[in-house]
PDB file of N, CA and C in Angstrom:
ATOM      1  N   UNK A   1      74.871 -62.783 -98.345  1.00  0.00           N
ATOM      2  CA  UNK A   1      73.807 -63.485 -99.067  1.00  0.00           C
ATOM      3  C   UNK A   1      72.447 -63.200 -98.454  1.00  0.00           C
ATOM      4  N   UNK A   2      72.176 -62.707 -97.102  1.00  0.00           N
ATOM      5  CA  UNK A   2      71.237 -62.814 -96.396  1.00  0.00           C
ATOM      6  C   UNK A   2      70.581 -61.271 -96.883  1.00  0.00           C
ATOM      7  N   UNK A   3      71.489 -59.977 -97.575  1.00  0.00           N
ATOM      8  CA  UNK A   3      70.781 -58.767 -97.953  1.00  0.00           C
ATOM      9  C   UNK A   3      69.645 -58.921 -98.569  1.00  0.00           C
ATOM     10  N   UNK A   4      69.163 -57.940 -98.470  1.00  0.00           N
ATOM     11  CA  UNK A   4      67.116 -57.511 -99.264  1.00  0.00           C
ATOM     12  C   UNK A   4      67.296 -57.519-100.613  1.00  0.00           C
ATOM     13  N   UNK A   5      68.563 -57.182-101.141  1.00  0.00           N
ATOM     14  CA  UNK A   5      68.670 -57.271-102.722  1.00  0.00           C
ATOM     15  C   UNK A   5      69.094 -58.656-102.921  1.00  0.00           C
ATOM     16  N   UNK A   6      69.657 -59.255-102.696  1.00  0.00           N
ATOM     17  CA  UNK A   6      70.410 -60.617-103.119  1.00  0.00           C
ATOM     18  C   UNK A   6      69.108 -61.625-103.168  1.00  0.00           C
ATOM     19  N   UNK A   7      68.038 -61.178-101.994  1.00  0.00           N
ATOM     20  CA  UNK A   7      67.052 -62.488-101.582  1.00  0.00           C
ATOM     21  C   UNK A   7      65.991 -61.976-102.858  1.00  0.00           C
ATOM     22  N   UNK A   8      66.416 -60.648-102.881  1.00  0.00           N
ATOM     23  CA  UNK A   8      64.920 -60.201-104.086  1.00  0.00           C
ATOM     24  C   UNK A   8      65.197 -60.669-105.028  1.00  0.00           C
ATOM     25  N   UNK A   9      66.640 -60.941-105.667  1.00  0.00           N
ATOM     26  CA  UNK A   9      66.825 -60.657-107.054  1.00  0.00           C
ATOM     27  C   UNK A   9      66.962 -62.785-106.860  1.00  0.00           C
ATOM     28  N   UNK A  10      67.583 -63.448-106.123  1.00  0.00           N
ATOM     29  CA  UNK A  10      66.827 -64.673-106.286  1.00  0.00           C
ATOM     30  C   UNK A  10      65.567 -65.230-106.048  1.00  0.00           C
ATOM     31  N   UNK A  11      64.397 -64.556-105.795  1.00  0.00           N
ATOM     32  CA  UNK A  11      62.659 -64.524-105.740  1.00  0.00           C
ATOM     33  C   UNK A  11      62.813 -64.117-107.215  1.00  0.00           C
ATOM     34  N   UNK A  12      63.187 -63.184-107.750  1.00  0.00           N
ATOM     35  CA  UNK A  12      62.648 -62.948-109.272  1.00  0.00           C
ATOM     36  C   UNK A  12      63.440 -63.810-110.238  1.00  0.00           C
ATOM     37  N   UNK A  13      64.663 -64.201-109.828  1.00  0.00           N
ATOM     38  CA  UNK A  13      65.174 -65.248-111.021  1.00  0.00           C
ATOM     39  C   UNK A  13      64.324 -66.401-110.921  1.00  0.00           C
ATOM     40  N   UNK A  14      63.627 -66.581-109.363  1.00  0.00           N
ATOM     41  CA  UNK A  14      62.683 -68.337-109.499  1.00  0.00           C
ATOM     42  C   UNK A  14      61.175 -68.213-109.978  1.00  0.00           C
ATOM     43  N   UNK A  15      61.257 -67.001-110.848  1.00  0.00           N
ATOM     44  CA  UNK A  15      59.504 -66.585-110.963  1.00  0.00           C
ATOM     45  C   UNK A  15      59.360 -67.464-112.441  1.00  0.00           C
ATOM     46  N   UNK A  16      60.281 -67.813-113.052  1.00  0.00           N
ATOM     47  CA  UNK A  16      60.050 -68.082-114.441  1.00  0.00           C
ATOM     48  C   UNK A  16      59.434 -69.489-114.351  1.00  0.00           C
ATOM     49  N   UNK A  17      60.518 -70.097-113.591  1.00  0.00           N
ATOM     50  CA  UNK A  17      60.324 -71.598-113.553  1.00  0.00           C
ATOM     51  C   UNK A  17      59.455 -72.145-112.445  1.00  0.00           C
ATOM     52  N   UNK A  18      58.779 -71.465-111.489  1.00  0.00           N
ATOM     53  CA  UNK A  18      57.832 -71.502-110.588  1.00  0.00           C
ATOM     54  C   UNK A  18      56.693 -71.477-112.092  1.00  0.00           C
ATOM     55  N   UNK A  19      56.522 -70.261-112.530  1.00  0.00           N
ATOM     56  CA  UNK A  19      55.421 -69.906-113.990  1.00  0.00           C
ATOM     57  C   UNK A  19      55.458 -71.403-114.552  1.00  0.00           C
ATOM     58  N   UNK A  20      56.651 -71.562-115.027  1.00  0.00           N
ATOM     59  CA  UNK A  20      56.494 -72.842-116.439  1.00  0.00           C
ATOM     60  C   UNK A  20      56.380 -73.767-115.437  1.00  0.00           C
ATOM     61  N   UNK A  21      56.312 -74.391-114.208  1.00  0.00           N
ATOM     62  CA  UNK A  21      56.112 -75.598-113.522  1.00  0.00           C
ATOM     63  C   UNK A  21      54.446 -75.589-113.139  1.00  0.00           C
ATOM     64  N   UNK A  22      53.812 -74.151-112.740  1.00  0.00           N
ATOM     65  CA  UNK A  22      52.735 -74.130-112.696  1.00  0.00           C
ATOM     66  C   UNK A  22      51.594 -74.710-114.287  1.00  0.00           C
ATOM     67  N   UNK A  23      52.432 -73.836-115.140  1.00  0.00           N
ATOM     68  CA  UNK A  23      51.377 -74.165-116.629  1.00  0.00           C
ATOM     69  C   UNK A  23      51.811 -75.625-117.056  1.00  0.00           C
ATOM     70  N   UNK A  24      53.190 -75.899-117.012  1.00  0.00           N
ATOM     71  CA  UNK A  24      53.202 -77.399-117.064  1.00  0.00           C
ATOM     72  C   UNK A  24      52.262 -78.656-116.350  1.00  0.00           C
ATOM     73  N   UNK A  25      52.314 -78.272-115.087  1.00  0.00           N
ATOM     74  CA  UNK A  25      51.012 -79.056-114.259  1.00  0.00           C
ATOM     75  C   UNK A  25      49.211 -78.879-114.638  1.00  0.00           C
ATOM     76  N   UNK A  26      48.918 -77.599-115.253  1.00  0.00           N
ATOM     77  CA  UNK A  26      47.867 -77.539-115.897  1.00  0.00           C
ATOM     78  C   UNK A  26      47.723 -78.165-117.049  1.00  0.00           C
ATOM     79  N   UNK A  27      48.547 -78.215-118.027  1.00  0.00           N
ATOM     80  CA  UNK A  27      48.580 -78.988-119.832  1.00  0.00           C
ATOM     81  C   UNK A  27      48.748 -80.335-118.982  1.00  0.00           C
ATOM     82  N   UNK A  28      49.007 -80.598-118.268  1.00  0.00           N
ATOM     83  CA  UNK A  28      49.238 -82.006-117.712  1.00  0.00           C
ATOM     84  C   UNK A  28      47.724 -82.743-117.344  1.00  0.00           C
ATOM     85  N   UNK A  29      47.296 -81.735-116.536  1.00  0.00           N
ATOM     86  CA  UNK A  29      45.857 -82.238-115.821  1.00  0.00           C
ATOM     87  C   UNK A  29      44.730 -82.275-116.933  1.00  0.00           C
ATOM     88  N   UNK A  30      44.935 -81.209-117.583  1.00  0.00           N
ATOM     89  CA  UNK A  30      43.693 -81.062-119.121  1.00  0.00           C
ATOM     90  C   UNK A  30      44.081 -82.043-119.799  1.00  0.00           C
ATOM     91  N   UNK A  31      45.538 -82.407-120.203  1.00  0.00           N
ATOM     92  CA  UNK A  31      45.863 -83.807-120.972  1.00  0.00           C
ATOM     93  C   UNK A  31      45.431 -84.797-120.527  1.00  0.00           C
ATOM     94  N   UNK A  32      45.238 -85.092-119.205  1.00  0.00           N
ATOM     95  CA  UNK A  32      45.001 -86.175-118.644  1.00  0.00           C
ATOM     96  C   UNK A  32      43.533 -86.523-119.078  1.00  0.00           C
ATOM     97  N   UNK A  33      42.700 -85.371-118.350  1.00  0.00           N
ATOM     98  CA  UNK A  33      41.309 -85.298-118.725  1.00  0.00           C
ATOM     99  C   UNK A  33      40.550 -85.635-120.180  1.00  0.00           C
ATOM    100  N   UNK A  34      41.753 -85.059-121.321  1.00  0.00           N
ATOM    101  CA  UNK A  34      40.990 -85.450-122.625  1.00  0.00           C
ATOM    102  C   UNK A  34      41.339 -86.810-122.983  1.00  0.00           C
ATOM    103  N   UNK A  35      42.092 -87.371-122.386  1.00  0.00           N
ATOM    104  CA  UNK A  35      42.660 -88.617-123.098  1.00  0.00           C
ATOM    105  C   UNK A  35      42.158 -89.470-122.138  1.00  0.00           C
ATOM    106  N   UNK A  36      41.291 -89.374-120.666  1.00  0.00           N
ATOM    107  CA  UNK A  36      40.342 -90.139-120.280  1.00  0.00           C
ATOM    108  C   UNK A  36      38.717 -89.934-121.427  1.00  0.00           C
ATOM    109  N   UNK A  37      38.704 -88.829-121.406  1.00  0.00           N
ATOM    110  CA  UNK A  37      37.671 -88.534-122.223  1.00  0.00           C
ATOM    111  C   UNK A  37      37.431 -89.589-123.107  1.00  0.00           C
ATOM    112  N   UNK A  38      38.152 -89.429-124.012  1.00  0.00           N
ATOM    113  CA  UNK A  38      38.816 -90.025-125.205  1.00  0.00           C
ATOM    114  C   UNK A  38      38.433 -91.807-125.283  1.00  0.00           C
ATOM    115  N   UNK A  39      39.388 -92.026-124.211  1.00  0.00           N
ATOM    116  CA  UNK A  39      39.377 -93.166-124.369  1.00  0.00           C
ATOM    117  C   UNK A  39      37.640 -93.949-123.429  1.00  0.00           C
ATOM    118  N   UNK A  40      36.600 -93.484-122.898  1.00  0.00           N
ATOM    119  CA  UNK A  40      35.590 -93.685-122.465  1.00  0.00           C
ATOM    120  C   UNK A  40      35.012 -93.612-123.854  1.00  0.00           C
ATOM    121  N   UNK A  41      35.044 -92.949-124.804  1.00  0.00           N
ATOM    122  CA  UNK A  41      34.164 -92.659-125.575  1.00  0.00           C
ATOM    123  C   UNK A  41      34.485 -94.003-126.833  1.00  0.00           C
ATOM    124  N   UNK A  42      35.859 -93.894-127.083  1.00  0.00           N
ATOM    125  CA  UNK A  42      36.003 -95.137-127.708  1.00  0.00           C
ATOM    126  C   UNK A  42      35.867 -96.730-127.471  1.00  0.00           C
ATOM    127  N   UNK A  43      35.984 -96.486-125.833  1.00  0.00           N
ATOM    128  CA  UNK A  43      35.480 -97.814-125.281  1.00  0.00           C
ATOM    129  C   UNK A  43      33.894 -98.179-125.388  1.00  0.00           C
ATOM    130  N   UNK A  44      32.991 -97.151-125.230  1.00  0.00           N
ATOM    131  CA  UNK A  44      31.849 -97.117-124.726  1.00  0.00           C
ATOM    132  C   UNK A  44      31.599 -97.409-126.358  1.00  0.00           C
ATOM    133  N   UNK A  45      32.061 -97.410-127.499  1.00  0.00           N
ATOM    134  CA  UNK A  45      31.857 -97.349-129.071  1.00  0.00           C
ATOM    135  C   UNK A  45      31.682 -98.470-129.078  1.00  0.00           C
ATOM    136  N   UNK A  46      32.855 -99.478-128.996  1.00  0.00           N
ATOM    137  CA  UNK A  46      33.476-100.787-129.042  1.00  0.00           C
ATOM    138  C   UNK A  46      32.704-101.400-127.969  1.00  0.00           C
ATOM    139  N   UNK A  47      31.977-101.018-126.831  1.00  0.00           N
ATOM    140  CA  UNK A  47      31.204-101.767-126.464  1.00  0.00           C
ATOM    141  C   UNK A  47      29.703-102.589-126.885  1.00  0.00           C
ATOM    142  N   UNK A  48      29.263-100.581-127.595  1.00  0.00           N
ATOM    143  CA  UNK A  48      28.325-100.987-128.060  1.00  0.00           C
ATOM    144  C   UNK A  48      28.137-102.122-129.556  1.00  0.00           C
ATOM    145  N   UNK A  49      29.113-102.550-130.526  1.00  0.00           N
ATOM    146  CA  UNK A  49      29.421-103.208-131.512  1.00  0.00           C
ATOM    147  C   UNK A  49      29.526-104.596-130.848  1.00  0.00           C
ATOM    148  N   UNK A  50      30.271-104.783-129.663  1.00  0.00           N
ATOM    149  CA  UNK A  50      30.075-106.085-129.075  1.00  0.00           C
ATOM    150  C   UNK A  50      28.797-106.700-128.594  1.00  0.00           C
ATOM    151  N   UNK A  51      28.346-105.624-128.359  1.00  0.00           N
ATOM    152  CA  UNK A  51      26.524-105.973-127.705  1.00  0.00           C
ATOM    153  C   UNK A  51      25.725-106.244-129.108  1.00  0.00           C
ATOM    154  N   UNK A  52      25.577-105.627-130.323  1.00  0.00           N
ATOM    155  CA  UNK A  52      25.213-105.257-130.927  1.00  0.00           C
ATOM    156  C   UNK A  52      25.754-106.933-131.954  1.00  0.00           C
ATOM    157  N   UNK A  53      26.901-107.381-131.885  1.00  0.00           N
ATOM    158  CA  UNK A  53      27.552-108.637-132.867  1.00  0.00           C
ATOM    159  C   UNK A  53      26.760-109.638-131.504  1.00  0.00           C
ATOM    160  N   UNK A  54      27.194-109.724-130.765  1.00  0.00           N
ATOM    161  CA  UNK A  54      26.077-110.523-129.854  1.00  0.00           C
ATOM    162  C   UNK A  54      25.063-110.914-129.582  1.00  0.00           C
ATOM    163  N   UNK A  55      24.175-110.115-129.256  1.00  0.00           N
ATOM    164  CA  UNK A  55      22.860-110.245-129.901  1.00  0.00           C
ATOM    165  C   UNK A  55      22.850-110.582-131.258  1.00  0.00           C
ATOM    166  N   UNK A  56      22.771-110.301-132.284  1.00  0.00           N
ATOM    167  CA  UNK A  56      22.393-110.790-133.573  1.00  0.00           C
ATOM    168  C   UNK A  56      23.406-111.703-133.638  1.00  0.00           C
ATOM    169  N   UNK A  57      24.309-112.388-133.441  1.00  0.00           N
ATOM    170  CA  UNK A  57      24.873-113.796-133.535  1.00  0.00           C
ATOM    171  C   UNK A  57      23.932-114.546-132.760  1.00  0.00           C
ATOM    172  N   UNK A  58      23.347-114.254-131.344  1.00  0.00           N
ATOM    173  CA  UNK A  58      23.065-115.409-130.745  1.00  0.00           C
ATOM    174  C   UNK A  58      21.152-115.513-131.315  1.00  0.00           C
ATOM    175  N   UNK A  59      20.627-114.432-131.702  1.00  0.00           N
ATOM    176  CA  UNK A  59      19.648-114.535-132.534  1.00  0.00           C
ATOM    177  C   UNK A  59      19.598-115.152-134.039  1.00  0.00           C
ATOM    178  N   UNK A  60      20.622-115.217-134.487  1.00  0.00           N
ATOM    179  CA  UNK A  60      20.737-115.869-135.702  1.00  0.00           C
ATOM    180  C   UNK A  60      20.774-117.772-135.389  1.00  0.00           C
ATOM    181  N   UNK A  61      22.118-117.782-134.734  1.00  0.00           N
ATOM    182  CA  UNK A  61      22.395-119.184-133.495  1.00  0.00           C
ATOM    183  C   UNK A  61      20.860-119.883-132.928  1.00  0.00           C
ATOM    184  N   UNK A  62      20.072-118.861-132.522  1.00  0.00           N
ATOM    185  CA  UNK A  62      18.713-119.692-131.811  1.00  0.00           C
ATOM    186  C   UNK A  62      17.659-120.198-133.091  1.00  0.00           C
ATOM    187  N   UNK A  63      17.541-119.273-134.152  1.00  0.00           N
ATOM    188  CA  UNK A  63      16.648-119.776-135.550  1.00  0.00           C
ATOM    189  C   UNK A  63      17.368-120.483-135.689  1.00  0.00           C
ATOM    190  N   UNK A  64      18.460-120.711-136.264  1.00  0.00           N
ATOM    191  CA  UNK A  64      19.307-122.198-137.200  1.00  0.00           C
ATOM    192  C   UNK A  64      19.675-123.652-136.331  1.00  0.00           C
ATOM    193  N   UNK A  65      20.175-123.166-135.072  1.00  0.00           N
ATOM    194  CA  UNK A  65      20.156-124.305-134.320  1.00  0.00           C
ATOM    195  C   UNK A  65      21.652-124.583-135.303  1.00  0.00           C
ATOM    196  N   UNK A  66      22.730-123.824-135.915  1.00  0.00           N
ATOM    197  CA  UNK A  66      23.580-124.789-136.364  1.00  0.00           C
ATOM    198  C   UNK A  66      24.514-124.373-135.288  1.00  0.00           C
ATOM    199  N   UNK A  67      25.401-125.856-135.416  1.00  0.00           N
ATOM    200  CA  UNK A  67      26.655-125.413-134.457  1.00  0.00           C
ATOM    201  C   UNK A  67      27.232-124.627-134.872  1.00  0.00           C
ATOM    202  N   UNK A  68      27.899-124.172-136.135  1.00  0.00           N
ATOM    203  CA  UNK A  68      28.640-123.240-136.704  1.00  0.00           C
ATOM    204  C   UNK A  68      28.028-121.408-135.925  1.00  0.00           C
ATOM    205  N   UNK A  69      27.016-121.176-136.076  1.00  0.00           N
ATOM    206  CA  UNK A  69      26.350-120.080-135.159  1.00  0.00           C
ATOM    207  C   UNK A  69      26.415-120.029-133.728  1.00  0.00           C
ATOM    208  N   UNK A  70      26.665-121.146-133.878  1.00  0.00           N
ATOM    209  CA  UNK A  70      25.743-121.149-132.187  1.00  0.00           C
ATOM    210  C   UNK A  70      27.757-121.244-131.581  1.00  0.00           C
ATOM    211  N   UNK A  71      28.588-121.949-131.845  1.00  0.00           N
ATOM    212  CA  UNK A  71      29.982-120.824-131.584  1.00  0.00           C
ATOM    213  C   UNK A  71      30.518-119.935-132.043  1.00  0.00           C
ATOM    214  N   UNK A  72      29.965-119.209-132.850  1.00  0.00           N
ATOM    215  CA  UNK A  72      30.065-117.413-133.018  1.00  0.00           C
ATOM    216  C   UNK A  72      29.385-116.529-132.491  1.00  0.00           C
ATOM    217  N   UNK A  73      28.108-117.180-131.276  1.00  0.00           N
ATOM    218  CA  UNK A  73      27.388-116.695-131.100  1.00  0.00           C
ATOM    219  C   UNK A  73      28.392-116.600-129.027  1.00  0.00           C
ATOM    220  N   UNK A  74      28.792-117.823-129.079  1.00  0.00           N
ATOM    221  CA  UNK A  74      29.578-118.222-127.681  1.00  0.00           C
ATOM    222  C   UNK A  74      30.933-117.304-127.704  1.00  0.00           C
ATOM    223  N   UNK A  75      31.606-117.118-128.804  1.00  0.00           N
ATOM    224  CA  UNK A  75      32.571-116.272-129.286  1.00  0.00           C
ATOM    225  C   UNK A  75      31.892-115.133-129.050  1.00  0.00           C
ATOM    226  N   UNK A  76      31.274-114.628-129.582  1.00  0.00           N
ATOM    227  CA  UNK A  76      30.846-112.664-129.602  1.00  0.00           C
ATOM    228  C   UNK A  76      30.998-112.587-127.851  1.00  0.00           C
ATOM    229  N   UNK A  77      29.641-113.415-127.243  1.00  0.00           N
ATOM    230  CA  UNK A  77      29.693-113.041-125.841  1.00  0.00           C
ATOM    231  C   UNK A  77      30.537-113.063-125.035  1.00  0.00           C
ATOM    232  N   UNK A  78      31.584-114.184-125.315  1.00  0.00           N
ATOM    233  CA  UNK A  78      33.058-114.112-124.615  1.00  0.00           C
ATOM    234  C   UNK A  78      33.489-112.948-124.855  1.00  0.00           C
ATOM    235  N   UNK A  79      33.561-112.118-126.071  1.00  0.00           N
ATOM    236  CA  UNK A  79      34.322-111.320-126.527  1.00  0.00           C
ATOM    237  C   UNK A  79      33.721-109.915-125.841  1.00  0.00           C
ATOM    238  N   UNK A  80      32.463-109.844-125.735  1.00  0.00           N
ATOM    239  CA  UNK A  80      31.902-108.763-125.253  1.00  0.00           C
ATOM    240  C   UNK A  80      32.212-108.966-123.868  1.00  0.00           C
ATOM    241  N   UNK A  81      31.783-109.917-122.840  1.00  0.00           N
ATOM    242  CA  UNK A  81      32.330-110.313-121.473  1.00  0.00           C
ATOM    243  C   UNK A  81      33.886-109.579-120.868  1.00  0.00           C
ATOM    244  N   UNK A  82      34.600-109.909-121.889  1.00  0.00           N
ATOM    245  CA  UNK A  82      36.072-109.835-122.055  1.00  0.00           C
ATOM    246  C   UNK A  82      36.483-108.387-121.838  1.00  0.00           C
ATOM    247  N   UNK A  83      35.886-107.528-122.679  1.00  0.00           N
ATOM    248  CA  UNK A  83      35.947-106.551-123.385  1.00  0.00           C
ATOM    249  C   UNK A  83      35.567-105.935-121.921  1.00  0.00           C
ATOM    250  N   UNK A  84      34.280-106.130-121.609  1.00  0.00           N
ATOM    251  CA  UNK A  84      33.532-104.988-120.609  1.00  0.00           C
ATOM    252  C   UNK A  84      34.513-105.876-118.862  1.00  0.00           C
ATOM    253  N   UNK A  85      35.464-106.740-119.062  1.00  0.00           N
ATOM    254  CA  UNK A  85      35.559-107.029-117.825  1.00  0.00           C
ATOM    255  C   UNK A  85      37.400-105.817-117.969  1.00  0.00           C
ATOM    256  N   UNK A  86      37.600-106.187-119.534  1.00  0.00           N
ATOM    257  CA  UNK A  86      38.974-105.183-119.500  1.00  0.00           C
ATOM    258  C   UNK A  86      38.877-103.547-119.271  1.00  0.00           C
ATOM    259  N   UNK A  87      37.128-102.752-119.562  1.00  0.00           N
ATOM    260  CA  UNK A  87      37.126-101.950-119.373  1.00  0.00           C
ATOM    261  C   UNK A  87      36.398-101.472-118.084  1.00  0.00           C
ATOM    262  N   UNK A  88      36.421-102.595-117.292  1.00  0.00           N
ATOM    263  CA  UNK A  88      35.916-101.750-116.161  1.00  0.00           C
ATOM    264  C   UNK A  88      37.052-101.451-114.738  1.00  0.00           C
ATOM    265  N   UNK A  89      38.300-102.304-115.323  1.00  0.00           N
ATOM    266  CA  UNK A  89      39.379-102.273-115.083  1.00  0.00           C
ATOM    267  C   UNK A  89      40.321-100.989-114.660  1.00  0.00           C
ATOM    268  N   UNK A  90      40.054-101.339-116.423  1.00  0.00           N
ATOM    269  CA  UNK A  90      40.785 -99.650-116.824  1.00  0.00           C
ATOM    270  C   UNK A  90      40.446 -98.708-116.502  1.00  0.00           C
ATOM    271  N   UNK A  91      39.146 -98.452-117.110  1.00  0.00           N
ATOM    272  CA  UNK A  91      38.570 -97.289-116.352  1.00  0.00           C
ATOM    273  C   UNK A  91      37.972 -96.889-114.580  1.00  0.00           C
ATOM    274  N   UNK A  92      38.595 -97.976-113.986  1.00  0.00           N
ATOM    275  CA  UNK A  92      38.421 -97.808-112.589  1.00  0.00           C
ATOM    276  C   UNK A  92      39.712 -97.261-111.983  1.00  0.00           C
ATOM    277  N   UNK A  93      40.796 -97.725-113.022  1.00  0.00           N
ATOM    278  CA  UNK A  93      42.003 -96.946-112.499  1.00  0.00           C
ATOM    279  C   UNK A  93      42.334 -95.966-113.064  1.00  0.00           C
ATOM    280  N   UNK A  94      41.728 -95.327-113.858  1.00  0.00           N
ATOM    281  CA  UNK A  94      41.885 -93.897-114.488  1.00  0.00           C
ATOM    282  C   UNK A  94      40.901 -93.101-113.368  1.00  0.00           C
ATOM    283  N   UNK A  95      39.940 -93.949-112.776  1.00  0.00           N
ATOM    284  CA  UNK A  95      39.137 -93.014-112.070  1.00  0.00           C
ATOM    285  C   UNK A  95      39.987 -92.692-110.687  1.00  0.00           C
ATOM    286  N   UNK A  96      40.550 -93.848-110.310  1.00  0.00           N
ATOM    287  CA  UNK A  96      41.815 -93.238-109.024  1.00  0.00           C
ATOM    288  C   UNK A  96      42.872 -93.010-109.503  1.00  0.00           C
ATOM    289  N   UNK A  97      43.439 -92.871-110.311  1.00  0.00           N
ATOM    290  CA  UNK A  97      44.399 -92.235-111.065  1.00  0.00           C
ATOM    291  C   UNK A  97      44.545 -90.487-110.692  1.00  0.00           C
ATOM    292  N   UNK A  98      45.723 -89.759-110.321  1.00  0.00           N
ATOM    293  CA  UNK A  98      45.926 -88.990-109.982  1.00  0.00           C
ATOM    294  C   UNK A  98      47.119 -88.281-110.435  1.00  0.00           C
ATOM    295  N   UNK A  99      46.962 -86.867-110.700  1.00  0.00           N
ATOM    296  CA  UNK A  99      47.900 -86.300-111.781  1.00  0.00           C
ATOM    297  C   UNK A  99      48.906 -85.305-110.134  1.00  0.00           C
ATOM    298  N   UNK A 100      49.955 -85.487-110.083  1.00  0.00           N
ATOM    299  CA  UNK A 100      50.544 -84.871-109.017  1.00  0.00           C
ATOM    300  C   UNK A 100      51.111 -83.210-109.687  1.00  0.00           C
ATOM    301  N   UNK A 101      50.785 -82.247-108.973  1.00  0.00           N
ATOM    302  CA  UNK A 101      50.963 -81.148-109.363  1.00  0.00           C
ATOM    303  C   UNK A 101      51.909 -80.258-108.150  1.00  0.00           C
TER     304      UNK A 101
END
């Protein structure tokens, strides 16, 4: 087992799956990357709509003075609060998040 042919010809049978373990770990790391991408961009969307229902609830809430506004206006900001406390979460552990190759 120890001959120059036996050790060569098992170095070239492990070249395939050395290959597909290498490109597998690359589609892995680029996957990783777009689907952080991804999901920053949809968060950062949904953030801005919470800021955006917030403000104009609690501007509507301060002219009317009705209660009915003025807890949709306590609602939005919870909701935006909420929102930016779930994504800073997430995206703090995608940022130490680590793809093993």
């Amino acid at each position: 087992m120890s001959d120059p042919v036996t050790i060569t010809m098992l170095i070239i049978a492990a070249i395939p799956a050395t290959i597909a373990s290498i490109v597998t770990a690359i589609i892995t790391v680029k996957t990783f990357s777009v689907t952080k991408s991804t999901h920053e961009l949809v968060n950062g969307s949904m953030t801005l709509q919470l800021k955006l229902h917030a403000k104009t609830a609690r501007s509507k809430a301060d002219i009317t003075d009705n209660e009915v506004d003025i807890a949709v206006a306590d609602l939005a900001e919870k909701m935006l609060k909420d929102h930016e406390t779930r994504r800073s979460l997430i995206e703090g552990s995608m940022d130490k998040a680590t793809v093993e190759v």
